[in-house]
Structure formats: C-alpha cells, structure tokens
N, C-alpha and C. Protein backbone atom coordinates (compact mmCIF):
# COMPACT_ATOMS: atom_id res chain seq x y z
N UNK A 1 298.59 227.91 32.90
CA UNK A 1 298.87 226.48 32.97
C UNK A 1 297.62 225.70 32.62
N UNK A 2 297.56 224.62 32.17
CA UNK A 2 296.67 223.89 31.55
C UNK A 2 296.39 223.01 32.64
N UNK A 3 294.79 222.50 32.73
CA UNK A 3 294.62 221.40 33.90
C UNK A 3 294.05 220.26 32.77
N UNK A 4 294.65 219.31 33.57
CA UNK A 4 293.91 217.84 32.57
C UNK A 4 292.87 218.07 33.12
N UNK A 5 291.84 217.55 32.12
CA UNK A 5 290.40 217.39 32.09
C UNK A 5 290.19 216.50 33.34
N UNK A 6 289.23 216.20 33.68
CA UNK A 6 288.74 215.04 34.80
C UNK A 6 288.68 214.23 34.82
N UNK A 7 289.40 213.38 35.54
CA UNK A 7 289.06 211.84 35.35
C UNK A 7 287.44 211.29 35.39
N UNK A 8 286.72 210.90 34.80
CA UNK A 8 285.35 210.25 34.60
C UNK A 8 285.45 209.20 35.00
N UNK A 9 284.19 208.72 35.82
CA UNK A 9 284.04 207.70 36.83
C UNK A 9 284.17 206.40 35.84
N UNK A 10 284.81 205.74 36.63
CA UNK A 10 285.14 204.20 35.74
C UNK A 10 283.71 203.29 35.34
N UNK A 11 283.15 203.45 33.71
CA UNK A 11 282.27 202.70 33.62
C UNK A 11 282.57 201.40 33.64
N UNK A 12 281.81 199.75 33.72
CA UNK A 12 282.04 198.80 33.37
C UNK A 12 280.81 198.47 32.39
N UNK A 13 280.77 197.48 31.82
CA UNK A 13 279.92 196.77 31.25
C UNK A 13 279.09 195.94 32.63
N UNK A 14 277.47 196.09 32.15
CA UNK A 14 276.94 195.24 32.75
C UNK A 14 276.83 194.02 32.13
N UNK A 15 276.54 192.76 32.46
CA UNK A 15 276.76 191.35 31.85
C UNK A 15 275.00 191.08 31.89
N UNK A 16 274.29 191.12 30.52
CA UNK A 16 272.94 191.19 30.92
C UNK A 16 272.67 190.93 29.47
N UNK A 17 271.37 190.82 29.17
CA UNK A 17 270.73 190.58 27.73
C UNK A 17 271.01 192.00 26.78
N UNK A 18 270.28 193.19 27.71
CA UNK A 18 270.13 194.39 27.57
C UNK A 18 271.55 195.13 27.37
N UNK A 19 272.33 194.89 26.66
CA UNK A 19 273.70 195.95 26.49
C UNK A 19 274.13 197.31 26.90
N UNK A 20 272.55 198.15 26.78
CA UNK A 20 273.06 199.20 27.10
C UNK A 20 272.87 199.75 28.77
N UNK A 21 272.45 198.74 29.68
CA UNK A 21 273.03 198.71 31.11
C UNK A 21 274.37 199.10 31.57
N UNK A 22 275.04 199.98 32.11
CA UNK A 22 276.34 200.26 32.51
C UNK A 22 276.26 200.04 34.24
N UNK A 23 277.52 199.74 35.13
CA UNK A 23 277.56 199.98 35.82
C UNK A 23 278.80 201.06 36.05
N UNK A 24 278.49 202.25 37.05
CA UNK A 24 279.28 203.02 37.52
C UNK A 24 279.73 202.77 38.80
N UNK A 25 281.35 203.60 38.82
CA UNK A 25 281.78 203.24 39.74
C UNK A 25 282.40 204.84 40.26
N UNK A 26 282.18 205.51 41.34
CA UNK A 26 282.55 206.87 41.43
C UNK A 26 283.01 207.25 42.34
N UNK A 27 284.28 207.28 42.97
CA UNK A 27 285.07 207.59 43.82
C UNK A 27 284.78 209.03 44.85
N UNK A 28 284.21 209.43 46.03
CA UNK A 28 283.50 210.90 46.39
C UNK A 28 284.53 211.22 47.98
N UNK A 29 286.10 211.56 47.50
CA UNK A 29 286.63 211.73 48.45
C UNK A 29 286.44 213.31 48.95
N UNK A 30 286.14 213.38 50.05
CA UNK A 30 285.85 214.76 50.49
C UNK A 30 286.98 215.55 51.53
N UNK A 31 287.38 215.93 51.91
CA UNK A 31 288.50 216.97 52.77
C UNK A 31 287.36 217.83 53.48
N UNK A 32 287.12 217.56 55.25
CA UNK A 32 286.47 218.35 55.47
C UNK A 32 287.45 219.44 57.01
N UNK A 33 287.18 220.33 57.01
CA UNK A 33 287.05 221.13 58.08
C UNK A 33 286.32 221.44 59.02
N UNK A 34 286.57 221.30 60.27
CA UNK A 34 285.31 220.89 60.93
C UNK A 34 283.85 220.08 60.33
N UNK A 35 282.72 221.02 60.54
CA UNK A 35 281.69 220.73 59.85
C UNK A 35 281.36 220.69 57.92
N UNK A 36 282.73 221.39 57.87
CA UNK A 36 282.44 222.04 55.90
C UNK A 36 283.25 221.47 55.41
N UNK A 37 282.59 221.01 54.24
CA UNK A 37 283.74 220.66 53.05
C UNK A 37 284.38 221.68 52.41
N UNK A 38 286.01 221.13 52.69
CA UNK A 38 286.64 222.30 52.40
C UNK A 38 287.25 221.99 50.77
N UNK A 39 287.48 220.99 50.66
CA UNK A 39 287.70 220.41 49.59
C UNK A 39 286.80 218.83 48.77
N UNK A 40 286.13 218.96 48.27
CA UNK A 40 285.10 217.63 47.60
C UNK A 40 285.27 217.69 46.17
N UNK A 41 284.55 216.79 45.63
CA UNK A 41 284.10 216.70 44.35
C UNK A 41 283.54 217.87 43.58
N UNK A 42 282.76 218.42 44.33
CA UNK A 42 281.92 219.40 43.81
C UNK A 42 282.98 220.86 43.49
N UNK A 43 283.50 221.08 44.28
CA UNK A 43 284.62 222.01 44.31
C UNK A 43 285.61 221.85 43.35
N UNK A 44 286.09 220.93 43.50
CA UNK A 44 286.67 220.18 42.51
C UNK A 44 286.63 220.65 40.93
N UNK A 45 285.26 220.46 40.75
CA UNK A 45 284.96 220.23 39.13
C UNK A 45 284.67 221.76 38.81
N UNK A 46 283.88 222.96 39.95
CA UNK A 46 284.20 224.39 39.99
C UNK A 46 285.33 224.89 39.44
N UNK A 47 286.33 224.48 40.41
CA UNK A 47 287.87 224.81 40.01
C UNK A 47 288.39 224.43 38.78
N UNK A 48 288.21 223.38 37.64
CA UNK A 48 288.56 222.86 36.77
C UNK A 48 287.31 224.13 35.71
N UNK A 49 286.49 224.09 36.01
CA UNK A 49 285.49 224.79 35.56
C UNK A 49 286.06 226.34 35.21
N UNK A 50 286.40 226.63 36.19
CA UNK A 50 286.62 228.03 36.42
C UNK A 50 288.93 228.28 35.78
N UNK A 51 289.06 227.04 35.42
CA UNK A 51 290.75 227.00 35.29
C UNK A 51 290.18 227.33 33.06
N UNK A 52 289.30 226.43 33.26
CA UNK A 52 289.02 226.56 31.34
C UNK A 52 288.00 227.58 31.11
N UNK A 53 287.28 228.44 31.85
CA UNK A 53 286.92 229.48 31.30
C UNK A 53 287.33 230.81 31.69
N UNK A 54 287.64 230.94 32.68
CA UNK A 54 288.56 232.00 33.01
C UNK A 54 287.61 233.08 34.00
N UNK A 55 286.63 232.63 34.49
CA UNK A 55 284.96 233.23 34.67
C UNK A 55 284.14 232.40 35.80
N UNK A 56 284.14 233.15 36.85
CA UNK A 56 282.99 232.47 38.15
C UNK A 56 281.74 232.05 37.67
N UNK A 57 281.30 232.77 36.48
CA UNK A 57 280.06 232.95 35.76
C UNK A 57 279.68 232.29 34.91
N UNK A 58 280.89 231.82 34.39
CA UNK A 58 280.76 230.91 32.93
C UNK A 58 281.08 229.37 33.59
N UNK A 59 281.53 229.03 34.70
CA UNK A 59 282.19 228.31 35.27
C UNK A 59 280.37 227.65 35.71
N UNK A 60 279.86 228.69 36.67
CA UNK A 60 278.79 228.36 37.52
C UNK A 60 277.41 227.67 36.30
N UNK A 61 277.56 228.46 35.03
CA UNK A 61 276.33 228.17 34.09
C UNK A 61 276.83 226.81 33.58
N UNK A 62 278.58 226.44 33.84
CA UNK A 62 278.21 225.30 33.10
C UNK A 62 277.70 223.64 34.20
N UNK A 63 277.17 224.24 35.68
CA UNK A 63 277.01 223.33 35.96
C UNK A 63 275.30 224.09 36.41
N UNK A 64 274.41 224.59 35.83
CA UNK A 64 273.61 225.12 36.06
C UNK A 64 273.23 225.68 37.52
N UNK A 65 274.24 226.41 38.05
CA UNK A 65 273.98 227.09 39.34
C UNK A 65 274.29 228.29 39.27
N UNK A 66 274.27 229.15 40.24
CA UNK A 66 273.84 230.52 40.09
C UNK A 66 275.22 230.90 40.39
N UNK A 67 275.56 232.15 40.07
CA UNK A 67 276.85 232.92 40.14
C UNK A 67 276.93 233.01 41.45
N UNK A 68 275.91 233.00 42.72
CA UNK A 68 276.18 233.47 43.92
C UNK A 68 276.82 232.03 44.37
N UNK A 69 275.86 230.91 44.33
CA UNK A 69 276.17 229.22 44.54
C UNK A 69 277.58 229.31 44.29
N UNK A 70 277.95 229.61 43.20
CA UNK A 70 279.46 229.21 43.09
C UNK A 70 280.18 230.24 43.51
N UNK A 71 280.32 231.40 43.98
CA UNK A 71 280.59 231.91 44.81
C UNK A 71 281.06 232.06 45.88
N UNK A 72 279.87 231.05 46.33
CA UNK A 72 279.30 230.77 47.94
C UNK A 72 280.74 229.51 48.13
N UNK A 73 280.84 228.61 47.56
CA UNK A 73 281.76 227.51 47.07
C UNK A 73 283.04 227.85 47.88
N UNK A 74 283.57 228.53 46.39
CA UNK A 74 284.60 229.34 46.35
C UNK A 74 285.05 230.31 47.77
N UNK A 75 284.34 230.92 47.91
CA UNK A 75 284.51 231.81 49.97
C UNK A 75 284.97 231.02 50.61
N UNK A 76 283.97 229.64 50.56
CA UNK A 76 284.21 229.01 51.59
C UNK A 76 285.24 228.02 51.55
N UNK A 77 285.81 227.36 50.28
CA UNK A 77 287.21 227.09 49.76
C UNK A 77 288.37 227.88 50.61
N UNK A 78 288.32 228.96 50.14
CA UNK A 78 289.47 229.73 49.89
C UNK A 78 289.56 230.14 51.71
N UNK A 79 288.52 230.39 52.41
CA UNK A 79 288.76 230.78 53.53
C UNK A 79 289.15 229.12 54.34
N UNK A 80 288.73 228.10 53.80
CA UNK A 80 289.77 227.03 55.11
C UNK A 80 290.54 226.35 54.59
N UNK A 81 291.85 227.69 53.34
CA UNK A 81 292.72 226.96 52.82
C UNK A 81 293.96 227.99 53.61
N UNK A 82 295.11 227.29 53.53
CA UNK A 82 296.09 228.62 53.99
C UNK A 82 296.17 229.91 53.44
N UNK A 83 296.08 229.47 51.63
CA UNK A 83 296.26 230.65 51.00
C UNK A 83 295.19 230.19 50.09
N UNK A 84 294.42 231.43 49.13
CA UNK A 84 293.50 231.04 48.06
C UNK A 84 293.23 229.97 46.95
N UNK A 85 292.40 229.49 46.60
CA UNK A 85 292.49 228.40 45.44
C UNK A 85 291.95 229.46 44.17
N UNK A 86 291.63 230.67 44.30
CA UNK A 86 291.43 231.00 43.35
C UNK A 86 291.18 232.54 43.60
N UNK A 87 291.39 233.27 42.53
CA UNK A 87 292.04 235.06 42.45
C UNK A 87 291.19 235.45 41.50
N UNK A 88 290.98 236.43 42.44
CA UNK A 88 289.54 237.38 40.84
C UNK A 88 290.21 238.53 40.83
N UNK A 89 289.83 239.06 39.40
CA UNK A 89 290.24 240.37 39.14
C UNK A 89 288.69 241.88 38.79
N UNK A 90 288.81 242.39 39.52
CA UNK A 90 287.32 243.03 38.89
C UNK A 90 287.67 243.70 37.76
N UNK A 91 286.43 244.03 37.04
CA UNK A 91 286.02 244.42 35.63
C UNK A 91 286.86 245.96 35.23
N UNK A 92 286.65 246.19 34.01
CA UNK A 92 287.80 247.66 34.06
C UNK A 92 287.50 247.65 32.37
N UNK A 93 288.31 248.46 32.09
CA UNK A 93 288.33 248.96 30.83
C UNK A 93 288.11 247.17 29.50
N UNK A 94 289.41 246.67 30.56
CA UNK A 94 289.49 245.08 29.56
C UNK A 94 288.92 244.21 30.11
N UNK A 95 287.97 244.20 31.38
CA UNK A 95 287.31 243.59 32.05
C UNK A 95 288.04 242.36 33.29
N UNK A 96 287.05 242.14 34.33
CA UNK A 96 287.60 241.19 34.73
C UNK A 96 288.26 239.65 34.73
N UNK A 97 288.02 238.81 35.67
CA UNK A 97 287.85 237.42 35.37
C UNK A 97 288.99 236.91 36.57
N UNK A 98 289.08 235.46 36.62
CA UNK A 98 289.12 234.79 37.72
C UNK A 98 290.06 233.60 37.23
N UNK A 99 291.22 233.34 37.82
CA UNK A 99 291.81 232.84 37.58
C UNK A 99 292.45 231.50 38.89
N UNK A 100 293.04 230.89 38.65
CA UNK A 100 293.38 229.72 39.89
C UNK A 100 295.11 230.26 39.98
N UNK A 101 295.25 229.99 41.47
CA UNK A 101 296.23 230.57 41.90
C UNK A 101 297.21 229.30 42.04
N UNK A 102 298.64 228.82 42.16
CA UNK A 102 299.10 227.73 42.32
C UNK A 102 298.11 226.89 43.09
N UNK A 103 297.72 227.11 44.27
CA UNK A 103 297.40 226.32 45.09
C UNK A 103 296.13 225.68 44.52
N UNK A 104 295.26 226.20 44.16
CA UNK A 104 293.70 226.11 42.97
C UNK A 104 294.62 224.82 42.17
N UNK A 105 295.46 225.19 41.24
CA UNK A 105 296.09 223.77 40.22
C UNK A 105 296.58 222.57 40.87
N UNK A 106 297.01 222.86 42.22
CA UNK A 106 297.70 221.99 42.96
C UNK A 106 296.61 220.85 43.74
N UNK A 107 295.51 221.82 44.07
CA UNK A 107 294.13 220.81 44.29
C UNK A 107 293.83 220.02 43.66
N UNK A 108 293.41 220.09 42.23
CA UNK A 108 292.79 219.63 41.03
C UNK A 108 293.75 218.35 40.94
N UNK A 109 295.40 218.78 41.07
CA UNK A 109 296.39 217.57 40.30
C UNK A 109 296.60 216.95 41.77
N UNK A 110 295.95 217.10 42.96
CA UNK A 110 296.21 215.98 43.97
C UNK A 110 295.22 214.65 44.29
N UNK A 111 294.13 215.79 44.17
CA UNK A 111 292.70 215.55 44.36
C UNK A 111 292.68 214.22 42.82
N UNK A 112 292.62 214.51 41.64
CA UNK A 112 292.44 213.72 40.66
C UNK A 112 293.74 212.27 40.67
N UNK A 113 294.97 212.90 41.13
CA UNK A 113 295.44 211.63 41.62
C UNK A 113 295.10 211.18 42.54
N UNK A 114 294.51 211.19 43.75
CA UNK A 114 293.79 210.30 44.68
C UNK A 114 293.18 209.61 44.09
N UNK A 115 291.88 210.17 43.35
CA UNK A 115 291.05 209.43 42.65
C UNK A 115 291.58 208.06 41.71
N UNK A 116 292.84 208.47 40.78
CA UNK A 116 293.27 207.60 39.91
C UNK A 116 293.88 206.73 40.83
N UNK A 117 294.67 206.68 41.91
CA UNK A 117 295.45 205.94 42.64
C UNK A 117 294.36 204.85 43.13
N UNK A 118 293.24 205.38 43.65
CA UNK A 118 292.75 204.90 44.31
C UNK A 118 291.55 203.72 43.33
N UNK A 119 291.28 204.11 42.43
CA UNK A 119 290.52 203.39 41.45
C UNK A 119 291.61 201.97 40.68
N UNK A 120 292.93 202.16 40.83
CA UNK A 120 293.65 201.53 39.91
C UNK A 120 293.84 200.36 41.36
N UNK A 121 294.37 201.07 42.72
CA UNK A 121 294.44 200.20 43.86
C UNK A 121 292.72 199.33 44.27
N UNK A 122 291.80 199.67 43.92
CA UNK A 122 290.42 198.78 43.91
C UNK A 122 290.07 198.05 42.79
N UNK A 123 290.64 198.09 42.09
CA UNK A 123 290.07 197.34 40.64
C UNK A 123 289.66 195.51 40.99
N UNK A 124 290.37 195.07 41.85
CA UNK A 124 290.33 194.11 42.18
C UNK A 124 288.78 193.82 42.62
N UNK A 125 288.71 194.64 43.56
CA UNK A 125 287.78 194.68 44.71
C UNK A 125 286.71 195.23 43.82
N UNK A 126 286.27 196.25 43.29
CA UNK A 126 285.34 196.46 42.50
C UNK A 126 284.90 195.56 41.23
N UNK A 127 285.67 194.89 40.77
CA UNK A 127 285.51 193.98 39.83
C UNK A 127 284.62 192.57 40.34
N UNK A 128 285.10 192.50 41.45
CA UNK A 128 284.66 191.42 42.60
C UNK A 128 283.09 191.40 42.78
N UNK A 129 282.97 193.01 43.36
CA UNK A 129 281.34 193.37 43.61
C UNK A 129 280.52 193.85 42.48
N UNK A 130 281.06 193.89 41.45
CA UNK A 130 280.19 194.48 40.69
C UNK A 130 279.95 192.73 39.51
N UNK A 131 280.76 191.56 39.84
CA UNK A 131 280.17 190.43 39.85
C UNK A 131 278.86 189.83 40.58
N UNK A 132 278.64 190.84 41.31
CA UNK A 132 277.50 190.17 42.54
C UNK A 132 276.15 191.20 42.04
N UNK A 133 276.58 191.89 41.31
CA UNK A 133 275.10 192.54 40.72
C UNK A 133 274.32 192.06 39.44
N UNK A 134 273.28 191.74 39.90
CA UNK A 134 272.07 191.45 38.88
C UNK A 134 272.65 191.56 37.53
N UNK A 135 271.92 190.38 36.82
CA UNK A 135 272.35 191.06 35.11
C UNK A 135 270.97 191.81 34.66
C-alpha cells in the first residue's frame, strides 16, 4: 500500500523588505504513554521512512541516525501499541527487510490527518499571530 508523502509544515510569507524571510508554522502532536512517546512526529516520519524504503537502515540514514536509534524508536513504538506498527523479516537467501503492518499505515493516515484538520481549523488564528511578527 502506498503512504502519501507528509504533509510539510505550512509556510507563510513574511511581509518585510527582505523576501526571502519565511515564517513557519509546525504542528508537534505527540501520543504519550506514561512517561514515552508512543506516538510523535519523529516516529511518524520513521514509519513513512521505513513504508518507502522497505529497510530500518535505509529508513534511519535518511534521517542521519544510526540503525540502533531507529530501532530503539521502533521497540519502543511497537511495544505501547496493541499490536505492531511495523514487521521485519530477517535476511536469507533473498534477504530481509521491514515492512508496516496495517496498524504502522493506519498511524501515518490518522496522525497526518490530525495535523491537516488541525492546521485548516487554525488558519484563522495563525494568520492573526503571525500578523504580530516583526517584518
């Protein structure tokens, strides 16, 4: 199954002499479990990571962290979910690789609609404050 790409944080134009000023605007909803994030941003973009390359490894280099880091992620994902966000296969004749399990796709497409819901329900309000910043 295919995951849409990520929604990217809503740039605006800054209103200034200097044009190439942007202001960002970046939505950082987190899901925690007790003390741990069980679900964030960061996880997030892992899982999307790891849905288009098919690889813990190729997933982890493309956000320059170590195979164990994303790893480490992933354990701790998958252990304060009911069932896994994501399924590895070890290496063999045709080799391994790592794949997202329903629940892994089901994150990505809830998690990214929060985000969109929630950016389209503030527009008001962000438009508002980001009038009150410096040009």
């Amino acid at each position: 199954m295919a995951i849409a790409s990520p929604v990217h944080p809503l740039t605006l134009p800054r209103f200034s002499c200097d044009a190439s000023m942007k202001t960002k605007i970046q939505f950082r909803l987190r899901v925690y479990q007790d003390d741990s994030i069980a679900i964030g941003p960061g996880k997030v973009a892992l899982l999307e990571a790891i849905a288009e390359t098919g690889s813990i490894s190729a997933a982890a280099r493309q956000f320059n962290m170590s195979y164990r880091r994303a790893w480490l992620l992933i354990d701790q994902m998958n252990r304060a979910l009911s069932q896994p966000a994501v399924a590895t296969a070890t290496g063999g004749a045709h080799g391994g690789g790592t794949r997202l399990t329903p629940v892994g796709e089901d994150i990505i497409k809830h998690y990214r609609a929060i985000e969109s819901t929630s950016r389209i329900a503030a527009a008001e309000d962000i438009a508002a404050l980001t009038r009150l910043l410096a040009p």
